[in-house]
Protein backbone atom coordinates (compact mmCIF):
# COMPACT_ATOMS: atom_id res chain seq x y z
CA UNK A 1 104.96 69.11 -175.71
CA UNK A 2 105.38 68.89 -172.15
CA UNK A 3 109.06 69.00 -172.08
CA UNK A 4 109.18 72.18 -174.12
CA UNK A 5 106.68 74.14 -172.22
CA UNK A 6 108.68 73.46 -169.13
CA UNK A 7 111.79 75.34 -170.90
CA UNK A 8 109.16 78.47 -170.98
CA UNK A 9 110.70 79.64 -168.08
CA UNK A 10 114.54 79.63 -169.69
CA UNK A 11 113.01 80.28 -172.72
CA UNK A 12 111.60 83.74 -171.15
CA UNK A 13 114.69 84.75 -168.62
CA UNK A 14 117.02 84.65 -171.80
CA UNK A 15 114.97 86.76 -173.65
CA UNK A 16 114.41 89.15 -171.53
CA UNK A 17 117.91 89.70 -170.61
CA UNK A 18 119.45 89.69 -173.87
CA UNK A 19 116.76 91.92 -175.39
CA UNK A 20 116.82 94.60 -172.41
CA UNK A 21 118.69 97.28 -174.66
CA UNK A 22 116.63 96.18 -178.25
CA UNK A 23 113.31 97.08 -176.47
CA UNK A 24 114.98 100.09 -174.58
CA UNK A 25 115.60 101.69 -178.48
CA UNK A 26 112.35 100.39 -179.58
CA UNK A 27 110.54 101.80 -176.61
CA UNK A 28 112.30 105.43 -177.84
CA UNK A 29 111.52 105.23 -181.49
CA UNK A 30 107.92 103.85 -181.16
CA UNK A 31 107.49 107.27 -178.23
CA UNK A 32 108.81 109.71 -181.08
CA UNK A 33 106.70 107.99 -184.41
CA UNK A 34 103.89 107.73 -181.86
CA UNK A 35 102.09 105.69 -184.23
CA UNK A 36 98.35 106.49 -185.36
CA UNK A 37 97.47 102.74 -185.32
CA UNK A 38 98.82 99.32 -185.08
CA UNK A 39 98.32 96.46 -187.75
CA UNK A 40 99.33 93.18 -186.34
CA UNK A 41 99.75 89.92 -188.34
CA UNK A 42 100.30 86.34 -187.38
CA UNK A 43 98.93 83.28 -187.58
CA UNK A 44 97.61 80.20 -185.72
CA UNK A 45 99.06 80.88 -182.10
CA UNK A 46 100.86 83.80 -183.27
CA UNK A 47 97.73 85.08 -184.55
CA UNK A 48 96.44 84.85 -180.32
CA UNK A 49 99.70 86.48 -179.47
CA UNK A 50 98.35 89.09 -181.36
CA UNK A 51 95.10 89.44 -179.96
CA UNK A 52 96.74 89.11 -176.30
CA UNK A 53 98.87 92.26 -177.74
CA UNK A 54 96.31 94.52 -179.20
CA UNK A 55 94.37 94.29 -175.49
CA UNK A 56 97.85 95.32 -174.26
CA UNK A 57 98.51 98.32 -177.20
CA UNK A 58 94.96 99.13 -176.40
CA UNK A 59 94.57 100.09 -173.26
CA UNK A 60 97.91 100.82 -171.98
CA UNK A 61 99.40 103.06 -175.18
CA UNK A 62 96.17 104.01 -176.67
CA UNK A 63 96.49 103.21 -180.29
CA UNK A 64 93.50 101.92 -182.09
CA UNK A 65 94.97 98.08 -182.74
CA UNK A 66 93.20 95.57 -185.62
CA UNK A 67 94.71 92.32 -187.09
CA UNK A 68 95.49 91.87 -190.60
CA UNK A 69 94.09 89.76 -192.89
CA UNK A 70 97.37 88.11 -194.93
CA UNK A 71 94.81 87.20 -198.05
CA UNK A 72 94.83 90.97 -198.77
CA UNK A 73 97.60 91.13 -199.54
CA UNK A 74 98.76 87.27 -200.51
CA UNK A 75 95.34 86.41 -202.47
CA UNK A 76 93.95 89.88 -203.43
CA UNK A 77 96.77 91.92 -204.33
CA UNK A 78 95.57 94.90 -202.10
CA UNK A 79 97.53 97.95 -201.28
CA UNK A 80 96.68 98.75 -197.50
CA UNK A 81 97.12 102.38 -196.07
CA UNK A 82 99.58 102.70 -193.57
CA UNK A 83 101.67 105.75 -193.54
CA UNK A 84 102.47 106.36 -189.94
CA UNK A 85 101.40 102.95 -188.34
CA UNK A 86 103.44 100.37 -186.34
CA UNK A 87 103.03 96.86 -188.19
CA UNK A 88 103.70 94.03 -185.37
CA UNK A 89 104.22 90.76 -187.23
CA UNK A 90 104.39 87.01 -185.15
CA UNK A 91 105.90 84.26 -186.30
CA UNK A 92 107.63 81.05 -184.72
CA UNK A 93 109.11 80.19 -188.34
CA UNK A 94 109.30 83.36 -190.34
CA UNK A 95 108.95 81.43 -193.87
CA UNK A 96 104.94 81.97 -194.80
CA UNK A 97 104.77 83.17 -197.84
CA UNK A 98 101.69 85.12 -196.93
CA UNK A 99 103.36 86.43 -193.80
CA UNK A 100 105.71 87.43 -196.35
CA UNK A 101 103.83 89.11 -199.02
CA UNK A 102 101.79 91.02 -195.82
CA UNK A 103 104.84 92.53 -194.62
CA UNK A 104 106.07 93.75 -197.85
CA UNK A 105 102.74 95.55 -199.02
CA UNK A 106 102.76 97.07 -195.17
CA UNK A 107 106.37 98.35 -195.92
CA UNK A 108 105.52 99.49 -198.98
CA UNK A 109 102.71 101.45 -197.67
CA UNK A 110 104.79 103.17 -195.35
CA UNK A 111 104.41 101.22 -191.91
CA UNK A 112 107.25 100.80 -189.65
CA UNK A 113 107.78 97.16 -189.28
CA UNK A 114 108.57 95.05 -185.67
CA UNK A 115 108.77 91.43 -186.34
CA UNK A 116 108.85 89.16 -183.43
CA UNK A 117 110.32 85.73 -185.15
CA UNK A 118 111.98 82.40 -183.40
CA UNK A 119 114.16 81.87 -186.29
CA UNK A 120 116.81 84.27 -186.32
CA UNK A 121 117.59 83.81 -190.10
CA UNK A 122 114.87 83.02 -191.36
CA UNK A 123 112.96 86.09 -194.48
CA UNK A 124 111.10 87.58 -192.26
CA UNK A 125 113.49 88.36 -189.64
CA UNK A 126 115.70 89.68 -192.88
CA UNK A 127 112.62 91.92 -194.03
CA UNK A 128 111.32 93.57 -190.89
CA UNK A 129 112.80 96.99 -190.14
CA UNK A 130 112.96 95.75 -186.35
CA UNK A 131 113.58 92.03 -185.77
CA UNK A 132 112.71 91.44 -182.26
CA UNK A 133 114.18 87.53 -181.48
CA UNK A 134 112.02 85.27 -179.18
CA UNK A 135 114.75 83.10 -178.63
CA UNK A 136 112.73 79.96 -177.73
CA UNK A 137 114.87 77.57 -179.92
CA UNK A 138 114.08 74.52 -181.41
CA UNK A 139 110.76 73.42 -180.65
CA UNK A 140 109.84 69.75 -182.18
CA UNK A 141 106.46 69.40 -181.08
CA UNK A 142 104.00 70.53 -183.51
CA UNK A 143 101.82 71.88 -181.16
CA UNK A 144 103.62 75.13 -179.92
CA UNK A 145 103.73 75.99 -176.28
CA UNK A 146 107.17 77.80 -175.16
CA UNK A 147 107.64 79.80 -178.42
CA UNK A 148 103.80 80.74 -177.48
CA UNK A 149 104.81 81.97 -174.29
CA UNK A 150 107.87 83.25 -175.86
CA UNK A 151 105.84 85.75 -177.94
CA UNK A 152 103.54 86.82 -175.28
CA UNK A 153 106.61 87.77 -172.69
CA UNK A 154 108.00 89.66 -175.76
CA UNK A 155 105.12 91.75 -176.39
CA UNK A 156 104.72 92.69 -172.48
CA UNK A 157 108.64 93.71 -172.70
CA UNK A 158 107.99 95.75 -176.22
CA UNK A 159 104.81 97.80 -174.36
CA UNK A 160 106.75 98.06 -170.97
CA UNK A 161 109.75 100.18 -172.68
CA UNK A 162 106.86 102.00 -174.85
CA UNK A 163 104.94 103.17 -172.29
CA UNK A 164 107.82 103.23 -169.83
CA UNK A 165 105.64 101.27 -167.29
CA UNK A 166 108.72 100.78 -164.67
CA UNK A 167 105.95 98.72 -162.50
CA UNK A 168 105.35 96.11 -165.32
CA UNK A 169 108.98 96.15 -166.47
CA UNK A 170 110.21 94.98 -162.62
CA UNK A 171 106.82 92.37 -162.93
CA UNK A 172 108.21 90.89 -165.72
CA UNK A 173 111.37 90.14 -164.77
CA UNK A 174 109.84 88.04 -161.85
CA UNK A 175 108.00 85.86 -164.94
CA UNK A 176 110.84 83.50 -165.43
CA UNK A 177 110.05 82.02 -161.75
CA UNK A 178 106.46 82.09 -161.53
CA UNK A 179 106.34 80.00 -164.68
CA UNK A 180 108.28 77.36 -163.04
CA UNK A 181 106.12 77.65 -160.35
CA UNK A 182 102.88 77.78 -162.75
CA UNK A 183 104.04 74.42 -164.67
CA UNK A 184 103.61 71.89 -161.92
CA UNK A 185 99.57 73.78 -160.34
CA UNK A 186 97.48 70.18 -160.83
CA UNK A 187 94.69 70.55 -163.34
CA UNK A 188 94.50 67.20 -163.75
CA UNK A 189 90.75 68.01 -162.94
CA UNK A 190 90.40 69.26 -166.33
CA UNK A 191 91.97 65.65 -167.35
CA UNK A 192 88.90 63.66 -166.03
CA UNK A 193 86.22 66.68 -166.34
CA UNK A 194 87.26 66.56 -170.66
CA UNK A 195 88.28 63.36 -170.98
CA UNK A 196 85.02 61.68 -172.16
CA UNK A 197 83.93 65.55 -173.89
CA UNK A 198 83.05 65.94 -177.41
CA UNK A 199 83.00 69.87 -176.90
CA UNK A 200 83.74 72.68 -174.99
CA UNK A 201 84.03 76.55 -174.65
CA UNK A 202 87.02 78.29 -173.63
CA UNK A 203 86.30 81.88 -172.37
CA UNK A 204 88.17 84.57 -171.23
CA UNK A 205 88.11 88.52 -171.50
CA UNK A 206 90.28 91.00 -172.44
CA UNK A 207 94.20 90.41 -172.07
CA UNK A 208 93.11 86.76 -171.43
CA UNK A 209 90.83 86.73 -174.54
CA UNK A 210 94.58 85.36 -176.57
CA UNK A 211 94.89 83.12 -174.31
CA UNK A 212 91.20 80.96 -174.25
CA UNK A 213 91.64 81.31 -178.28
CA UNK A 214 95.48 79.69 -177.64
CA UNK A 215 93.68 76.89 -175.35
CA UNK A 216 90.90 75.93 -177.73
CA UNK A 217 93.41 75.79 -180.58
CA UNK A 218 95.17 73.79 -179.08
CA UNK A 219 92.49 71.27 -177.58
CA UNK A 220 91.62 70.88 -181.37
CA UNK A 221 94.67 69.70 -182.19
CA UNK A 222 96.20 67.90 -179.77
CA UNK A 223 93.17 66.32 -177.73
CA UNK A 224 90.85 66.04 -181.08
CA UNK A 225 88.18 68.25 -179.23
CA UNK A 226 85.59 70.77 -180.77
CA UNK A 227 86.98 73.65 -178.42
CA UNK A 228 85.88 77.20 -179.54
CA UNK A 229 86.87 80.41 -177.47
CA UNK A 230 84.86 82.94 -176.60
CA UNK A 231 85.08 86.46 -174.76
CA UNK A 232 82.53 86.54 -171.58
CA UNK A 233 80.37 89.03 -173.36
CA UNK A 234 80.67 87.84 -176.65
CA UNK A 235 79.53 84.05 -175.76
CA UNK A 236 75.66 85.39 -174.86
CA UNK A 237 74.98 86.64 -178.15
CA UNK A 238 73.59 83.21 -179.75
CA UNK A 239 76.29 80.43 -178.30
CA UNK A 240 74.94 80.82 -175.03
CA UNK A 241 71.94 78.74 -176.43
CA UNK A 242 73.83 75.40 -176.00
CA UNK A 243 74.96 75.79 -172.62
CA UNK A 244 73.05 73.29 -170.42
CA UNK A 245 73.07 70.14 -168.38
CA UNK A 246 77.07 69.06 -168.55
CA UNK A 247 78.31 71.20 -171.10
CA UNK A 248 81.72 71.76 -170.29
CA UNK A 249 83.39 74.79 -170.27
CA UNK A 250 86.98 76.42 -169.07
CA UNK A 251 87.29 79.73 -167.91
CA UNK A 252 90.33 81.90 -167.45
CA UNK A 253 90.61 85.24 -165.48
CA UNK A 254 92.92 87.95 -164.53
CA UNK A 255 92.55 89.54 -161.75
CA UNK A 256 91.56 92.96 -163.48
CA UNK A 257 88.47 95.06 -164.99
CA UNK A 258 87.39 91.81 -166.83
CA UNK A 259 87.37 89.35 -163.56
CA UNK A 260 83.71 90.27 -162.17
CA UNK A 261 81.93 89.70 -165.58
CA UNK A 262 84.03 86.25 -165.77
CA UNK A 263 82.70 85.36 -162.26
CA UNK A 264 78.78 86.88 -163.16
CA UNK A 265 78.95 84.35 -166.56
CA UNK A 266 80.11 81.50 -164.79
CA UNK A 267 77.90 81.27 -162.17
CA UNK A 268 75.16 81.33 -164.86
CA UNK A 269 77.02 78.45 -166.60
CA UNK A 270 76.63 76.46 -163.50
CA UNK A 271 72.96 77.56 -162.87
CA UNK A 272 72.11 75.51 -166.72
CA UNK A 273 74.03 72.94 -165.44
CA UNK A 274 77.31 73.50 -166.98
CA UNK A 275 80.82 71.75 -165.63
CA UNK A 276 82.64 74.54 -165.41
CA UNK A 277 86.41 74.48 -164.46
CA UNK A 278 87.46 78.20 -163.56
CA UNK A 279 90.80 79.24 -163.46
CA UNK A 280 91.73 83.21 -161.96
CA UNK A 281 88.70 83.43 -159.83
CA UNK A 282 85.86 81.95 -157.97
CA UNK A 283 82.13 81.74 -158.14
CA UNK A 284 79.65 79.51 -156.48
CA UNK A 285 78.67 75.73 -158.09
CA UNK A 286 81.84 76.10 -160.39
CA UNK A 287 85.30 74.14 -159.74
CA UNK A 288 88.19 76.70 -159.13
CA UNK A 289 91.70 75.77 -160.13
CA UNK A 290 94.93 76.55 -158.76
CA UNK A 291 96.62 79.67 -159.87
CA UNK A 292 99.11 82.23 -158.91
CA UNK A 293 98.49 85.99 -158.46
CA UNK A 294 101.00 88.20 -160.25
CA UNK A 295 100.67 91.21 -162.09
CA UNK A 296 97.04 91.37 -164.55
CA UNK A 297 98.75 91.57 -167.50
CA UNK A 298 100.81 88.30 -166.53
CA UNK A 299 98.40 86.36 -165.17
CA UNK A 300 97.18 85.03 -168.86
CA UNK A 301 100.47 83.63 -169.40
CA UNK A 302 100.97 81.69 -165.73
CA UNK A 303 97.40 80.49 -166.97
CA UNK A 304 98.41 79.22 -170.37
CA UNK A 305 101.52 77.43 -168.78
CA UNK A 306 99.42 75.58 -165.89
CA UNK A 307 96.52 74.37 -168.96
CA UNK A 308 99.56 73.33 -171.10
CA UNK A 309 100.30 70.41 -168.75
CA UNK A 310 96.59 69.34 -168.51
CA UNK A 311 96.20 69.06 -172.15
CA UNK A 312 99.03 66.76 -172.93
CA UNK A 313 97.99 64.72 -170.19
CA UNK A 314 94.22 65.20 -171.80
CA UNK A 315 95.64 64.32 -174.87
CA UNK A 316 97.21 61.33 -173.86
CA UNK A 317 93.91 60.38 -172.00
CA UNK A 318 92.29 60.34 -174.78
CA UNK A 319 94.31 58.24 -177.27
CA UNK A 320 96.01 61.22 -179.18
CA UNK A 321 99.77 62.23 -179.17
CA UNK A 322 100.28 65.58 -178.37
CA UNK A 323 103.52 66.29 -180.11
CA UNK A 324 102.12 64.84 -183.55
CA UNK A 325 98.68 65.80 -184.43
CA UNK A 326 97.20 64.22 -187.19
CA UNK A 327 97.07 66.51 -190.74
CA UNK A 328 99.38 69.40 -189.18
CA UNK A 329 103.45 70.22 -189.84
CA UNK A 330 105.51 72.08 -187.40
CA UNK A 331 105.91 74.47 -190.15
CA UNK A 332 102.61 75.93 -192.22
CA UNK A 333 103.25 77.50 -195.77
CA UNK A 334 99.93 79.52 -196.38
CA UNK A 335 99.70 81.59 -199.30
């Protein structure tokens, strides 16, 4: 696990030079369909690539942006609506077979199809009318961390050339660097803070709402920790309740729109006592951790790539190994 998220960085400076002219054309044809909405669909971390992208479709194109739920189409047979609409699908394998059956019925129903995949061959790839290659390779751990990242840089690139944001195009080609630079930040804090844990809450807001889901997932399953993500807002209606003396909780910020309400919540956190660890910004009685300051949208992805070397040490720390979690495969067939 710790090896491969340290290849992020390659990982993310080959993809974004080899798919400079794909997301050019996409950039053009997603202008002129000008879609009425976009459906996303993915799964496990895909499925928080997608939430990191429809806070990105949102509020820099405009588009109304909802997941899909695959057991429409897989389980119930359902034929969705989607004349007009962009249909993102995420996928490190490509092979679900309820990925699968999602994608057809949203071809079927008249969606234009972008399908960003790992495995170049694999169905979905085959199926989508836009295959848009993450080019993270082979990635042995079963926890996934650079074909994570992978799929996050990818969906920055796609809305960069779609909303021809020149500012965030030249910003991401400076990501390849800052996550080498983001790998080695010591969090080792969150090491001895989590250790001993039970429990936690991950928060974050907006563009970094994908990536507290992406952390608690994967304190789940490779650190055997209840860890459930939250937005800042969303955490005071009813979990706030068991916040108190030594709860711990990790926050993530960008350095946006969201930041102050990330700041107001955690210093409330550490007024009921909370350990709170507090990565992106600073408020008083709360532990900050080192970060770098890059563009807003990019900041959630240096974030995920510092926490990604805490948790396999956290893992490790606590008697777990992080590349083979127990009851999981590399490769999930849901139907």
């Amino acid at each position: 696990m710790f090896i491969e998220a340290g290849e992020a960085s390659a990982v993310v400076r080959r993809q974004i030079d080899a798919n400079g002219a794909l997301m050019q054309d996409l950039g053009r044809r997603l202008r002129a369909l000008a879609p009425r909405a976009v459906v996303t669909c993915g799964r496990g971390s895909s499925d928080h690539a997608a939430t990191f992208a429809k806070y990105l479709i949102e509020t820099r194109i405009g588009a109304p942006t909802s997941s899909a739920a695959p057991s429409i189409s897989s389980l119930y047979a359902a034929h969705p609506v989607l004349e007009g609409a962009l249909f993102l699908a995420i996928s490190q394998s490509g092979q679900s077979p309820d990925m699968m059956a999602t994608v057809k019925a949203a071809k079927t129903a008249g969606a234009f199809v972008i399908a960003f995949v790992n495995v170049s061959d694999s169905p979905l790839a085959k199926l989508a009318d836009a295959f848009v290659p993450l080019y993270a390779g082979l990635e042995t751990s079963v926890a996934a961390t650079k074909s994570y990242i992978a799929s996050l840089a990818a969906v920055v690139h796609l809305v960069a050339a779609w909303s021809e944001d020149a500012e965030l195009g030249a910003q991401l080609a400076e990501l390849p660097d800052l996550l080498s630079r983001a790998l080695p930040l010591d969090w080792s804090l969150g090491v001895k803070r989590f250790k001993d844990a039970r429990g936690l809450y991950v928060i974050g807001r907006g563009v970094g709402l994908g990536v507290a889901q992406e952390a608690a997932l994967k304190l789940k399953e490779t650190c055997g920790l209840h860890a459930e993500a939250f937005s800042a807002v969303e955490v005071r209606h009813g979990p706030m309740a068991i916040v108190g003396e030594g709860f711990p909780v990790l926050m993530l910020a960008q350095d946006d729109e969201a930041k102050d309400s990330v700041e107001d919540l955690a210093r409330e956190f550490a007024a009921r006592g909370a350990e709170v660890l507090l990565g992106g910004a600073q408020a008083a009685g709360v532990t900050s951790l080192p970060v770098l300051t890059t563009h807003p949208v990019l900041q959630p992805i240096l974030l995920i790539q510092s926490f990604y070397r805490m948790t396999a040490a956290l893992a490790l720390a606590r008697g777990y190994d992080p590349d083979r979690p127990p009851h999981l495969n590399k490769v999930t067939e849901t139907v």
